[in-house]
PDB file of N, CA and C in Angstrom:
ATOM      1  N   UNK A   1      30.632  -3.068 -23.847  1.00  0.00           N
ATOM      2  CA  UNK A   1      29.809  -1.999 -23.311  1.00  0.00           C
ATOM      3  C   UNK A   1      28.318  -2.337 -23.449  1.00  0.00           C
ATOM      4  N   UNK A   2      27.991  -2.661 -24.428  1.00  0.00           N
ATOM      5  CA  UNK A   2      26.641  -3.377 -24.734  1.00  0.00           C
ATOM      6  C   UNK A   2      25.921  -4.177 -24.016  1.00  0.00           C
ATOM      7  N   UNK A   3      27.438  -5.317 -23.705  1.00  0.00           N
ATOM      8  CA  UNK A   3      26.590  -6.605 -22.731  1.00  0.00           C
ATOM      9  C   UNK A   3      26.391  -5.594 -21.069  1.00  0.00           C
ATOM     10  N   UNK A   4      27.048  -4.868 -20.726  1.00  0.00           N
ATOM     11  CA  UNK A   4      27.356  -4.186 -19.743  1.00  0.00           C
ATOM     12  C   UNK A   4      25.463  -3.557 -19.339  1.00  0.00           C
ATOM     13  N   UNK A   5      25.272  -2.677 -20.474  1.00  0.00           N
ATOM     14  CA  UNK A   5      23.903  -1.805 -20.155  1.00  0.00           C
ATOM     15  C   UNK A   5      22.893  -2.885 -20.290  1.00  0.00           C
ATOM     16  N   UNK A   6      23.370  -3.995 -21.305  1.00  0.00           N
ATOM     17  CA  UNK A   6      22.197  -5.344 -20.726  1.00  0.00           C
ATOM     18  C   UNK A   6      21.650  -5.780 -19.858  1.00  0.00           C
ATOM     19  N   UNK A   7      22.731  -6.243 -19.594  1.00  0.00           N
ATOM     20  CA  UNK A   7      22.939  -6.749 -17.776  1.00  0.00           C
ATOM     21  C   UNK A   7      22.029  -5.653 -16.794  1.00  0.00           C
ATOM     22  N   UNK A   8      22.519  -4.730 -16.866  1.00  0.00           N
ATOM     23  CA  UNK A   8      22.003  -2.871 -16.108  1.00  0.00           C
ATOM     24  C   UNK A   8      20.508  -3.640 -16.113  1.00  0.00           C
ATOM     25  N   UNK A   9      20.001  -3.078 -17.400  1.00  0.00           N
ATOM     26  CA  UNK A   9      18.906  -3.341 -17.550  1.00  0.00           C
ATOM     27  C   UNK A   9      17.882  -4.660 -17.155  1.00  0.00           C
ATOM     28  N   UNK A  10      18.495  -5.807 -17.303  1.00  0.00           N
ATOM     29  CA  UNK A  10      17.988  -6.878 -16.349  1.00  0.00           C
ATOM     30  C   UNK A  10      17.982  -6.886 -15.441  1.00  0.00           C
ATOM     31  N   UNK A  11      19.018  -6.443 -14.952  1.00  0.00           N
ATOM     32  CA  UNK A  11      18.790  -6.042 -13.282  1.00  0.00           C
ATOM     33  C   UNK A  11      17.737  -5.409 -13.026  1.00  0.00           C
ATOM     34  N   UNK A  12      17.548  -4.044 -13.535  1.00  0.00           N
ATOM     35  CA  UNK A  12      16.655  -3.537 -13.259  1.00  0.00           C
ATOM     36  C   UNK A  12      15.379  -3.559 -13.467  1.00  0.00           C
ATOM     37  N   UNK A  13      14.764  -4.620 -14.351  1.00  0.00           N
ATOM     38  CA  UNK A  13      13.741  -5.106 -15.126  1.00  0.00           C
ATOM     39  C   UNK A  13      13.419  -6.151 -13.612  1.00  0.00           C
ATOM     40  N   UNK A  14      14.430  -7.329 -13.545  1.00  0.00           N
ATOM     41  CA  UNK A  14      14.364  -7.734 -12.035  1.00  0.00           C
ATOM     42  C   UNK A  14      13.736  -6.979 -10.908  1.00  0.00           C
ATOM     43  N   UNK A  15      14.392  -6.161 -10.618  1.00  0.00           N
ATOM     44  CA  UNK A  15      14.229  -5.359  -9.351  1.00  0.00           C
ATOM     45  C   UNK A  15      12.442  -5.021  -9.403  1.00  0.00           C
ATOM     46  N   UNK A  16      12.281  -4.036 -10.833  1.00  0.00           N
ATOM     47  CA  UNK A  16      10.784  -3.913 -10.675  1.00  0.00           C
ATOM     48  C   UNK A  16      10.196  -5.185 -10.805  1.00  0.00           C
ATOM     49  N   UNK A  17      10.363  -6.154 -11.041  1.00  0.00           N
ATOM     50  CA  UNK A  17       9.216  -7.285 -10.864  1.00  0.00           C
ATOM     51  C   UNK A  17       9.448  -7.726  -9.731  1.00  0.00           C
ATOM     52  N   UNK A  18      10.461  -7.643  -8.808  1.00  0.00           N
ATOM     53  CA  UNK A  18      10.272  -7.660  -7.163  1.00  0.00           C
ATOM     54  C   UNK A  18       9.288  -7.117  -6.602  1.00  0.00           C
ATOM     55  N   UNK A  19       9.877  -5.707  -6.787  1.00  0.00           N
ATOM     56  CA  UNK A  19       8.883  -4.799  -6.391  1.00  0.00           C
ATOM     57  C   UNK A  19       7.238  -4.644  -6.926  1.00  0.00           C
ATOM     58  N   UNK A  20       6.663  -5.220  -8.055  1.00  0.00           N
ATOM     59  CA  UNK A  20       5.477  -5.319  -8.506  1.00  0.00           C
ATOM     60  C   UNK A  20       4.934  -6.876  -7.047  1.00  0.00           C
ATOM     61  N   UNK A  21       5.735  -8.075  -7.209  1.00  0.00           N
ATOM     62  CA  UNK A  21       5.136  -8.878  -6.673  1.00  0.00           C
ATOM     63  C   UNK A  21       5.126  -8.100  -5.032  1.00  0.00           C
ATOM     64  N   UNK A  22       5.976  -7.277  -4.522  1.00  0.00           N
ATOM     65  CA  UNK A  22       6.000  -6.857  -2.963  1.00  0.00           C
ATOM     66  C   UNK A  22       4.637  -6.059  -3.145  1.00  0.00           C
ATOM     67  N   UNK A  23       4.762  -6.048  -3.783  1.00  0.00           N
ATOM     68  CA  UNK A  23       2.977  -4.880  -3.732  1.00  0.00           C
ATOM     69  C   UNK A  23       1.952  -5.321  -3.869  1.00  0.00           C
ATOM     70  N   UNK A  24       2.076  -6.367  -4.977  1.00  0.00           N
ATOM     71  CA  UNK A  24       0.544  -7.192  -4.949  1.00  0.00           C
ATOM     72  C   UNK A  24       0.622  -7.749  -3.890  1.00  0.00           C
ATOM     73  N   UNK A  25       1.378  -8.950  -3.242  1.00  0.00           N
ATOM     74  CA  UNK A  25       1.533  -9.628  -2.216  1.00  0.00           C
ATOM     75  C   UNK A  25       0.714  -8.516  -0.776  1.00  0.00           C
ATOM     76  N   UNK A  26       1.236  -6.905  -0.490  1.00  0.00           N
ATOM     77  CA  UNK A  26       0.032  -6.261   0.464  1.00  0.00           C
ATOM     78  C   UNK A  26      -0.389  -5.999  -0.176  1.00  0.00           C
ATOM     79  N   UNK A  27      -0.838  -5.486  -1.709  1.00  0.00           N
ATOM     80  CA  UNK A  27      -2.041  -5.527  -1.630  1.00  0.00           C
ATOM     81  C   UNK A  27      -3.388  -6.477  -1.345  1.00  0.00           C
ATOM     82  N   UNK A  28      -2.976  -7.531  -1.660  1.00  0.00           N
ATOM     83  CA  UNK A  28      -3.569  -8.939  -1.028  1.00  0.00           C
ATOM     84  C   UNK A  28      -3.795  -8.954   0.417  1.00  0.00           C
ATOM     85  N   UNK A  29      -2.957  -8.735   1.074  1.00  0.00           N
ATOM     86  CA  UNK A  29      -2.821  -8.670   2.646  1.00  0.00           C
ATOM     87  C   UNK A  29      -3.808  -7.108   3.417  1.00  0.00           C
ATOM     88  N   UNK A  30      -3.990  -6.504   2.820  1.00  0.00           N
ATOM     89  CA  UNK A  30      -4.892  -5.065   2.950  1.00  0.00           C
ATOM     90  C   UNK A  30      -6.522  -5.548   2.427  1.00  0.00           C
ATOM     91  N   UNK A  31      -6.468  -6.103   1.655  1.00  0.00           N
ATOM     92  CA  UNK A  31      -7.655  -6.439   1.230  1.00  0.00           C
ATOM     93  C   UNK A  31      -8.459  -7.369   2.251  1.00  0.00           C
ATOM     94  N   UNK A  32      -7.542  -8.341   2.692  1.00  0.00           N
ATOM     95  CA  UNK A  32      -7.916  -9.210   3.724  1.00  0.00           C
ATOM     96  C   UNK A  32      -8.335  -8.357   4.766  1.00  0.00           C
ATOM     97  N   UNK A  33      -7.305  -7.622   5.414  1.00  0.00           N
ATOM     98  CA  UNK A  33      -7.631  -6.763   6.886  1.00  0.00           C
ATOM     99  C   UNK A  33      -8.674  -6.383   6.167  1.00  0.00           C
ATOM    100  N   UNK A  34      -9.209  -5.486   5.031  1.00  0.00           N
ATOM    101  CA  UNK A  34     -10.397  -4.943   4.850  1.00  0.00           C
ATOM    102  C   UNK A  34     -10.987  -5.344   5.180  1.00  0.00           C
ATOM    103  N   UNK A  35     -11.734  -6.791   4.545  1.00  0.00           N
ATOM    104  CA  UNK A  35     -12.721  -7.723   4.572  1.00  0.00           C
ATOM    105  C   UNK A  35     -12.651  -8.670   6.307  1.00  0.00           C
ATOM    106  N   UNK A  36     -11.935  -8.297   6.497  1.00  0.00           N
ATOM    107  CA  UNK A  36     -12.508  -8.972   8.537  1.00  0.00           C
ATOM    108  C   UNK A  36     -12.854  -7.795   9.142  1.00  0.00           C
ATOM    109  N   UNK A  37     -11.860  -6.085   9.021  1.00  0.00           N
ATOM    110  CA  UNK A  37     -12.330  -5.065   9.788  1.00  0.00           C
ATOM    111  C   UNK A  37     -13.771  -5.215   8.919  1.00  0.00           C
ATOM    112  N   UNK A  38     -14.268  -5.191   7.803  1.00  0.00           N
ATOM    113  CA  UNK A  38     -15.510  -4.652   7.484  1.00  0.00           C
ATOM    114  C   UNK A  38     -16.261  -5.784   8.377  1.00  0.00           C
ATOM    115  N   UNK A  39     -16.359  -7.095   8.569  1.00  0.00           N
ATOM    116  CA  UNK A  39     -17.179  -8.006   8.439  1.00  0.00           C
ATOM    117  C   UNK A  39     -17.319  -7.721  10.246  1.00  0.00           C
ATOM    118  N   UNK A  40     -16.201  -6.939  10.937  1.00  0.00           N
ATOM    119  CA  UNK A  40     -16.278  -6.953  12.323  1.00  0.00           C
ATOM    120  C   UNK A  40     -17.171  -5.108  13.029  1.00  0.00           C
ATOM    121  N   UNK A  41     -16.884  -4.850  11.564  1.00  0.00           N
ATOM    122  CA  UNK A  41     -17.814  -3.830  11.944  1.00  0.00           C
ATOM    123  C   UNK A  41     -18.888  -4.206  11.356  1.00  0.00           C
ATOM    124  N   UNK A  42     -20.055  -5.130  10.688  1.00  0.00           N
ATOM    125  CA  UNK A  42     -20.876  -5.049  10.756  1.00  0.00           C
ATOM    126  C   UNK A  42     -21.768  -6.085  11.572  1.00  0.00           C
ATOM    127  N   UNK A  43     -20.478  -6.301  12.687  1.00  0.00           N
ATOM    128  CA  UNK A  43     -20.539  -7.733  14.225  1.00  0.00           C
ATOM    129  C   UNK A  43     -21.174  -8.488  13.343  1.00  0.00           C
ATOM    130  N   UNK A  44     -20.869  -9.226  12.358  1.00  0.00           N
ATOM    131  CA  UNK A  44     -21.035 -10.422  11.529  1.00  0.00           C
ATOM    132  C   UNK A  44     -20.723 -11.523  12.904  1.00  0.00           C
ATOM    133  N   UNK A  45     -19.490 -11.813  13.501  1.00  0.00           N
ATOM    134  CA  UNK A  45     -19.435 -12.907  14.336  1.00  0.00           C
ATOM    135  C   UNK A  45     -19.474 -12.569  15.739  1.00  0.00           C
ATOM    136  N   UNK A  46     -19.968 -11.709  15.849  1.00  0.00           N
ATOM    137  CA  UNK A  46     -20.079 -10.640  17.536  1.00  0.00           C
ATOM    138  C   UNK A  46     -21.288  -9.696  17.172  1.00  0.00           C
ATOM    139  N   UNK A  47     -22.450  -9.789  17.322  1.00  0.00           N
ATOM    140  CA  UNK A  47     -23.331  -8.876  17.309  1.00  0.00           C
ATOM    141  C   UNK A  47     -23.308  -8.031  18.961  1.00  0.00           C
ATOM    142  N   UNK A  48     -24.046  -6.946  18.490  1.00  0.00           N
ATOM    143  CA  UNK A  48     -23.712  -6.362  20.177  1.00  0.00           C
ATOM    144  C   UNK A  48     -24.905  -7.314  20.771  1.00  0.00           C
ATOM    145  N   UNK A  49     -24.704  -6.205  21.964  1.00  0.00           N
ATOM    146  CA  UNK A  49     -25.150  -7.417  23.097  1.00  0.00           C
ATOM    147  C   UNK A  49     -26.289  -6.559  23.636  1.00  0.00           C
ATOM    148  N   UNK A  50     -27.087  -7.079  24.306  1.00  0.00           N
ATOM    149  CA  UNK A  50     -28.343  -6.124  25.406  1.00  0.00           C
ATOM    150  C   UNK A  50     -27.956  -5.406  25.930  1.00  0.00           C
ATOM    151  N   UNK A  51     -26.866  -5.633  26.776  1.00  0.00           N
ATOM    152  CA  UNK A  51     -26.074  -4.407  27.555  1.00  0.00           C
ATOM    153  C   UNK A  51     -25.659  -3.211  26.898  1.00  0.00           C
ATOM    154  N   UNK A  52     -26.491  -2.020  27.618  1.00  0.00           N
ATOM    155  CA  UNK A  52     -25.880  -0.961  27.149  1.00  0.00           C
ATOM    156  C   UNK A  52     -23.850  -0.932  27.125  1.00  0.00           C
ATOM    157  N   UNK A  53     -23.741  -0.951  28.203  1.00  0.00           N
ATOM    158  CA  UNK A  53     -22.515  -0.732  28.845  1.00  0.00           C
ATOM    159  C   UNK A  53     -21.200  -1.758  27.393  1.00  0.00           C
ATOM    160  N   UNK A  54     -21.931  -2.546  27.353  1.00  0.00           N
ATOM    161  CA  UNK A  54     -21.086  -3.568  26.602  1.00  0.00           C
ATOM    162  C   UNK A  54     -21.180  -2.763  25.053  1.00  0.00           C
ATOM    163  N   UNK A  55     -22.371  -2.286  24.743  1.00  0.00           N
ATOM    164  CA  UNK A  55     -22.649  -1.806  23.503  1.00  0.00           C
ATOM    165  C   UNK A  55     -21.780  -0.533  23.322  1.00  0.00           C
ATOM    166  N   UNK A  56     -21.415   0.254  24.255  1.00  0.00           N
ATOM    167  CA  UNK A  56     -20.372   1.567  24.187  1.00  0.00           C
ATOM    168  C   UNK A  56     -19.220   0.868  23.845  1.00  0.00           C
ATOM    169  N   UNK A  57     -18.597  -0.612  24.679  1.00  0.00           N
ATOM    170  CA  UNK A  57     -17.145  -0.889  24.553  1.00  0.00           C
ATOM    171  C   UNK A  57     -17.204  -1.245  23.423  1.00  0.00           C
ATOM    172  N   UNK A  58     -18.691  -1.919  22.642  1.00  0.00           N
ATOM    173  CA  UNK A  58     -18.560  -2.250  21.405  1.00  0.00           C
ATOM    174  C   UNK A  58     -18.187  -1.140  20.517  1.00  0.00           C
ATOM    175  N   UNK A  59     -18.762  -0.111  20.295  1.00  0.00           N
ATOM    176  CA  UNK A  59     -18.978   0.816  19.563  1.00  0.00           C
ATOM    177  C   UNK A  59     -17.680   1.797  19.670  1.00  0.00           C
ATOM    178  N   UNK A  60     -16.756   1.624  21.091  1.00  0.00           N
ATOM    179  CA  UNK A  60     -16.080   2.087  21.122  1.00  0.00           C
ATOM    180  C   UNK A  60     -14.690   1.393  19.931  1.00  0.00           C
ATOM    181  N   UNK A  61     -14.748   0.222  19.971  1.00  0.00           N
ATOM    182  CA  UNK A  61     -14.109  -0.465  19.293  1.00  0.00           C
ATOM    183  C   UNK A  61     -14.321  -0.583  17.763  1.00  0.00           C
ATOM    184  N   UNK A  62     -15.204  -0.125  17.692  1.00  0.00           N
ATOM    185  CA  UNK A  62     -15.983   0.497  15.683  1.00  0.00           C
ATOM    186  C   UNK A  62     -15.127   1.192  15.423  1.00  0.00           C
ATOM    187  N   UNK A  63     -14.987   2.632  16.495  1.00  0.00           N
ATOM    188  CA  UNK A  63     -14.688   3.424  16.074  1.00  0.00           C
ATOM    189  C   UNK A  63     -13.214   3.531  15.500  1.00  0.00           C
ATOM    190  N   UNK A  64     -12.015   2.419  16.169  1.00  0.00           N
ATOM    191  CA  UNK A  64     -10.867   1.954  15.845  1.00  0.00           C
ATOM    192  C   UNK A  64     -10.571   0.753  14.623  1.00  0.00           C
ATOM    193  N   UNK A  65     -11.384   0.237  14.675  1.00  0.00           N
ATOM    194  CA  UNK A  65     -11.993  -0.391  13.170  1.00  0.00           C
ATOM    195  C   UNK A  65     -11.765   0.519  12.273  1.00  0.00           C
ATOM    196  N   UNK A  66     -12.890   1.534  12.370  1.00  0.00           N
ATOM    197  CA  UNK A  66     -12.569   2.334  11.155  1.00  0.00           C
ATOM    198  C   UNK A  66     -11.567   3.135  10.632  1.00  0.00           C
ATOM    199  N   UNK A  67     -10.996   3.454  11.817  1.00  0.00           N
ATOM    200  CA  UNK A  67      -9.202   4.193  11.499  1.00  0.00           C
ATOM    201  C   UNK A  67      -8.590   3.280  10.878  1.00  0.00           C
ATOM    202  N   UNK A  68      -8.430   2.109  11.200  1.00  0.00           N
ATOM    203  CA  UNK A  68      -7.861   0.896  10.555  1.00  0.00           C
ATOM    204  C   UNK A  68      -8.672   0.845   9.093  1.00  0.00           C
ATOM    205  N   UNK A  69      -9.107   0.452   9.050  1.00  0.00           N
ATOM    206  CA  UNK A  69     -10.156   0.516   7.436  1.00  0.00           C
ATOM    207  C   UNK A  69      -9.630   1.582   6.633  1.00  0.00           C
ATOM    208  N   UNK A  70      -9.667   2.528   7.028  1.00  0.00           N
ATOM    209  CA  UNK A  70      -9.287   4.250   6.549  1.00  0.00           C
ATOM    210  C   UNK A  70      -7.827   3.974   5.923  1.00  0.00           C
ATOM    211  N   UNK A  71      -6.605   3.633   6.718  1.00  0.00           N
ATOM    212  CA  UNK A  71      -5.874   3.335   6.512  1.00  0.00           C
ATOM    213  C   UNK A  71      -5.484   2.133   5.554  1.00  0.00           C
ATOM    214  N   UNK A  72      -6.426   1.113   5.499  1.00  0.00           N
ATOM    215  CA  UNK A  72      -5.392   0.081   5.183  1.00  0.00           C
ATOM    216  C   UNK A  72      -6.338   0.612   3.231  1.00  0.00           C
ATOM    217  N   UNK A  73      -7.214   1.221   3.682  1.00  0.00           N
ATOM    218  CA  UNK A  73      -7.718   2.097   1.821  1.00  0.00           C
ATOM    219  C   UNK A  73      -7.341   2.635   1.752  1.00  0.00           C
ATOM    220  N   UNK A  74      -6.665   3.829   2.154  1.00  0.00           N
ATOM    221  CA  UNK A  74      -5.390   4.821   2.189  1.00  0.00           C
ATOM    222  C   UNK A  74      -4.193   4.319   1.298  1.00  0.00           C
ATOM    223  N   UNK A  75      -3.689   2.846   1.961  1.00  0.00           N
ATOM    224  CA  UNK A  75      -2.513   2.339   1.700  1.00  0.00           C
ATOM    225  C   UNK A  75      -2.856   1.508   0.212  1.00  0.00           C
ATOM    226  N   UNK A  76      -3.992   1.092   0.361  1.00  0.00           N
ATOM    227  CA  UNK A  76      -4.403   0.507  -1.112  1.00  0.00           C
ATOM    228  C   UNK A  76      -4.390   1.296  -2.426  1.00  0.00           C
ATOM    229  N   UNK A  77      -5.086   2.574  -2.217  1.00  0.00           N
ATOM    230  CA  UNK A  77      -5.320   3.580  -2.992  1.00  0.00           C
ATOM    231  C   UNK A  77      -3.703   3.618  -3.762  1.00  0.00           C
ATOM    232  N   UNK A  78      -2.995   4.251  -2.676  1.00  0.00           N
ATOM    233  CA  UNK A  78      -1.563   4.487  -2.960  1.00  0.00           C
ATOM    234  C   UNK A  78      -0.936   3.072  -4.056  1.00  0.00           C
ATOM    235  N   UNK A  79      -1.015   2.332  -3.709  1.00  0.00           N
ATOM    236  CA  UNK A  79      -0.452   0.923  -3.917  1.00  0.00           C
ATOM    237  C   UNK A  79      -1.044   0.674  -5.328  1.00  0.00           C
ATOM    238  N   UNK A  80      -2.485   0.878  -5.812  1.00  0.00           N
ATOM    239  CA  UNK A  80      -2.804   0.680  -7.225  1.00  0.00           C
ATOM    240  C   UNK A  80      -2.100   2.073  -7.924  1.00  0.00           C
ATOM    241  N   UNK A  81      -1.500   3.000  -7.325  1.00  0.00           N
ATOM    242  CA  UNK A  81      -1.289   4.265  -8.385  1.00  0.00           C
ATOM    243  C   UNK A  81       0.147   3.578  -8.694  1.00  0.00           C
ATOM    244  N   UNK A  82       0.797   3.229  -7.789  1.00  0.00           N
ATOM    245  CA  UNK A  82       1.952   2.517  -7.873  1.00  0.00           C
ATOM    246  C   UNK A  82       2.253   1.786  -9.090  1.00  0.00           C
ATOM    247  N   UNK A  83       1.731   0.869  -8.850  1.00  0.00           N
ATOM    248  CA  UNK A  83       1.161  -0.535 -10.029  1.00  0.00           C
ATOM    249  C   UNK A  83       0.980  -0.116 -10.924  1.00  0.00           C
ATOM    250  N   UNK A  84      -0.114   0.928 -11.925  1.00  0.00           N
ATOM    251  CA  UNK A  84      -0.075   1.970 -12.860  1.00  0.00           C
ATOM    252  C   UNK A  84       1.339   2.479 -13.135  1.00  0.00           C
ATOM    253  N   UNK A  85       1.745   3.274 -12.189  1.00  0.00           N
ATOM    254  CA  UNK A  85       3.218   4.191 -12.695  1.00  0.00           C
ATOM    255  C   UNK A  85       4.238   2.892 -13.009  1.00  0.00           C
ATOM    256  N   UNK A  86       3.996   1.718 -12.311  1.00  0.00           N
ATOM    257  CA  UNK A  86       4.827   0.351 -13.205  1.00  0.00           C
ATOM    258  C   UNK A  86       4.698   0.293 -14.559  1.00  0.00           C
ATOM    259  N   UNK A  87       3.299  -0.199 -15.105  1.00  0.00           N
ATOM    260  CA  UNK A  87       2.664  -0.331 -16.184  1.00  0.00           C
ATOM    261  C   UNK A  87       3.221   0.512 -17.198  1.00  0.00           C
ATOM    262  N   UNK A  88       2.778   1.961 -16.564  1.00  0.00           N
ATOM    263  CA  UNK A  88       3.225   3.012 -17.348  1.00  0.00           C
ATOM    264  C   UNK A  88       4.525   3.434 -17.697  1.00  0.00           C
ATOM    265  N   UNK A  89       5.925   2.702 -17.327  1.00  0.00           N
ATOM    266  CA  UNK A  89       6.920   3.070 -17.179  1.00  0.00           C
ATOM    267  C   UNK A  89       7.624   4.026 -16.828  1.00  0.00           C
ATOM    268  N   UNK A  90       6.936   5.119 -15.184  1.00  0.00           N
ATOM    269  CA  UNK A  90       7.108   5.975 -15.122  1.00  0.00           C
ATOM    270  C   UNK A  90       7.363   6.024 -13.303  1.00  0.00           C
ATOM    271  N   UNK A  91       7.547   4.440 -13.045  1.00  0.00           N
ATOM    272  CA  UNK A  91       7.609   4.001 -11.444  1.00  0.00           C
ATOM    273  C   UNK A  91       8.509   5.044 -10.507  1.00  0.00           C
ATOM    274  N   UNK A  92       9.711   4.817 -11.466  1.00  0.00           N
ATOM    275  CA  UNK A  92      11.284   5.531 -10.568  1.00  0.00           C
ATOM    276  C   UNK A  92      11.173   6.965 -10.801  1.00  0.00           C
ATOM    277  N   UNK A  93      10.392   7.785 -11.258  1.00  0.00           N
ATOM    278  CA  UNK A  93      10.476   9.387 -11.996  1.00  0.00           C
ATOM    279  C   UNK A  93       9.831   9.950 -10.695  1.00  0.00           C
ATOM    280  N   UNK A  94      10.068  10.951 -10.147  1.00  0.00           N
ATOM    281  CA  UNK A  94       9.557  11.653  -9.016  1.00  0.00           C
ATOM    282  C   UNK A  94       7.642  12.084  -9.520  1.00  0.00           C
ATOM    283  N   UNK A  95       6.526  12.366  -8.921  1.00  0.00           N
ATOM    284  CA  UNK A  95       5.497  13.142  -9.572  1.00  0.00           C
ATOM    285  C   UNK A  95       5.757  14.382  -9.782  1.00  0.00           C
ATOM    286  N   UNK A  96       6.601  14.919  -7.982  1.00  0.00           N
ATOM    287  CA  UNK A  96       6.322  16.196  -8.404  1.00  0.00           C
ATOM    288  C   UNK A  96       7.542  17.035  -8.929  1.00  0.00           C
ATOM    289  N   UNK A  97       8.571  16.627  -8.899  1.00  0.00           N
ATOM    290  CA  UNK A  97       9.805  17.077  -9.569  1.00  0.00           C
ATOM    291  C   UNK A  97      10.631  16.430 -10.604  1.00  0.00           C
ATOM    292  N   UNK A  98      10.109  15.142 -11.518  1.00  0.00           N
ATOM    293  CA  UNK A  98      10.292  14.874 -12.759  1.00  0.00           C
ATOM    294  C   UNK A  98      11.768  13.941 -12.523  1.00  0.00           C
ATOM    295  N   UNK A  99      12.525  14.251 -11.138  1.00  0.00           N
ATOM    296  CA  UNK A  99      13.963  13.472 -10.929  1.00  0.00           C
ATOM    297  C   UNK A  99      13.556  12.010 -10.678  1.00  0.00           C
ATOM    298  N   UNK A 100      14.528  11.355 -10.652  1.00  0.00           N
ATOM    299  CA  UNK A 100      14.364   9.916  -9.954  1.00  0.00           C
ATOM    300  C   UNK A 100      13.865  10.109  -8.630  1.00  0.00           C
ATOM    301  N   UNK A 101      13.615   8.712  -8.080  1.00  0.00           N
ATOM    302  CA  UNK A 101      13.377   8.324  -7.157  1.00  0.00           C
ATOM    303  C   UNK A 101      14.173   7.296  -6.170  1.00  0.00           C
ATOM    304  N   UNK A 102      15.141   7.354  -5.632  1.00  0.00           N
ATOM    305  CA  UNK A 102      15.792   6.758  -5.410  1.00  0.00           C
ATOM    306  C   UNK A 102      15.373   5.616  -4.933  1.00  0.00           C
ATOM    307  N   UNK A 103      16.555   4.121  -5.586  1.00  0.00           N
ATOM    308  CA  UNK A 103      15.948   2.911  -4.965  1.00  0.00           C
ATOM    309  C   UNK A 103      16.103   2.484  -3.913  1.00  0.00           C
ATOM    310  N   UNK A 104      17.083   2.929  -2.678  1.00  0.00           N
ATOM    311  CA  UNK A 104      16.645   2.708  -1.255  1.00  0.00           C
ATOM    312  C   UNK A 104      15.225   3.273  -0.840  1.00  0.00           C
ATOM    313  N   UNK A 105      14.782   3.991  -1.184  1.00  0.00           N
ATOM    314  CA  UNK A 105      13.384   4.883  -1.076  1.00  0.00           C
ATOM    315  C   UNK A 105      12.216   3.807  -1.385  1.00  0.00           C
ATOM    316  N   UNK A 106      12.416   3.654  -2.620  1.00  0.00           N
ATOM    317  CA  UNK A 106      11.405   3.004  -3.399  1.00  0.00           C
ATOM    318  C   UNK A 106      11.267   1.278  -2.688  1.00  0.00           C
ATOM    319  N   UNK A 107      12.413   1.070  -2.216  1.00  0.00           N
ATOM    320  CA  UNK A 107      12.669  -0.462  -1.587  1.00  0.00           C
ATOM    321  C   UNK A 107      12.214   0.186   0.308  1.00  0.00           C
ATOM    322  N   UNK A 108      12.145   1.393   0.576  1.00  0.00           N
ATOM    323  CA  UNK A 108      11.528   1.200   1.956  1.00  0.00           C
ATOM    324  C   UNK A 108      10.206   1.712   1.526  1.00  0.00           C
ATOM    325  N   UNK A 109       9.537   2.675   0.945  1.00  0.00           N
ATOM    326  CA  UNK A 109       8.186   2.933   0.456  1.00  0.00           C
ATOM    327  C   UNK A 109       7.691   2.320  -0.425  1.00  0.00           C
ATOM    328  N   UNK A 110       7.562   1.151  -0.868  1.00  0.00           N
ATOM    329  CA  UNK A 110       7.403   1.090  -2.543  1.00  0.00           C
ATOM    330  C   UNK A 110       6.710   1.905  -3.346  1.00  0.00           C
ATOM    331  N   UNK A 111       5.384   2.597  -2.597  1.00  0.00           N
ATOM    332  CA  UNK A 111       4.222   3.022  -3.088  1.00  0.00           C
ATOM    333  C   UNK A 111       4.523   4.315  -3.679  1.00  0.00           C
ATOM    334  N   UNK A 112       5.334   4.567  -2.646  1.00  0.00           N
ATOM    335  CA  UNK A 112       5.735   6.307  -3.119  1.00  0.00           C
ATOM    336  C   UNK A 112       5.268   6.661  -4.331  1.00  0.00           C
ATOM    337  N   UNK A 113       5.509   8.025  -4.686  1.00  0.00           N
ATOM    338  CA  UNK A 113       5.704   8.825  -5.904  1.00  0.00           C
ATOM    339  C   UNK A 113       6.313   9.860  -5.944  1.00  0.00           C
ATOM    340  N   UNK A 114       6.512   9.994  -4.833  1.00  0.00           N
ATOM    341  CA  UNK A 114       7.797  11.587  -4.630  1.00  0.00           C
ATOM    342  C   UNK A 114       9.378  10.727  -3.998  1.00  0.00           C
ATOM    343  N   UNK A 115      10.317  11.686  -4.548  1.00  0.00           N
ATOM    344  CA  UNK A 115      11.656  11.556  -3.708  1.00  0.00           C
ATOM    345  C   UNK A 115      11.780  12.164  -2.644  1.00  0.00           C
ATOM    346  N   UNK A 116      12.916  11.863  -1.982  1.00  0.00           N
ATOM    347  CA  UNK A 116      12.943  12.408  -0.653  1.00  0.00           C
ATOM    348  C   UNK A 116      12.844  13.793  -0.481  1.00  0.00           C
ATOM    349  N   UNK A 117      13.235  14.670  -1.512  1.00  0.00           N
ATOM    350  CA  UNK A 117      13.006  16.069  -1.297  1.00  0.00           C
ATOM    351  C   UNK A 117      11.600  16.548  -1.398  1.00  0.00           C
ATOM    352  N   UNK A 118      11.306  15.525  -2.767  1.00  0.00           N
ATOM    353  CA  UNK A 118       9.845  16.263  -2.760  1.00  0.00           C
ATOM    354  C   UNK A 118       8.935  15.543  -1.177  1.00  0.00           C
ATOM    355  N   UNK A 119       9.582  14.686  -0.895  1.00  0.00           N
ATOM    356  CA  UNK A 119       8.249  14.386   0.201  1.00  0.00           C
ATOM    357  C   UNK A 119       8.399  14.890   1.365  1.00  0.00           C
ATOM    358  N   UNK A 120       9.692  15.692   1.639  1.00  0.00           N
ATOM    359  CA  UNK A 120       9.903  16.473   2.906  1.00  0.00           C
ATOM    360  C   UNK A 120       8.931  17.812   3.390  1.00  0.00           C
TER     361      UNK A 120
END
């Protein structure tokens, strides 16, 4: 019975260090999109141009930049609370209802912090 909850437990010791490297790995990958959307909104390798007309399509295209930006700090934000509730040993526990979190959930969201009920 012993070797049995061992095993359990390696497994599951496994699983979260999957899941820690799936997260750093985007978080790495978010950081990047950051740093080109930022560097493309401040036309680092495209400055606008004389043309008004060109300067709207530019500006129009900022403005989708920044939804993107918004988002991929959105997804970061989430992703370091994650990493913490690892640390903290408190990854799989729901926030707002104290239950688990189920690991099909946690393996399609990683970031989560609610279960499926609470996030409905």
């Amino acid at each position: 019975m012993l070797h049995t909850l061992t095993k359990l437990r390696e497994h599951a010791v496994a699983d979260l260090n999957a899941i820690r490297s799936r997260l750093i790995k985007r978080q790495a990958e978010l950081r990047n999109r950051e740093d080109r959307v930022n560097s493309d909104l401040r036309h680092e390798r495209d400055p606008l141009t004389a043309d008004f007309a060109d300067q709207a399509i530019q500006r129009s295209n900022d403005e989708v930049l920044a939804v993107i930006s918004d988002s991929a700090t959105s997804e970061l934000n989430q992703i370091s609370v994650a990493l913490r509730r690892l640390d903290a040993g408190n990854y799989t526990t729901c926030a707002a209802c104290g239950e688990g979190i189920g690991a099909e959930r946690l393996a399609t969201v990683p970031y989560t912090d609610r279960c499926v009920r609470c996030a409905a």
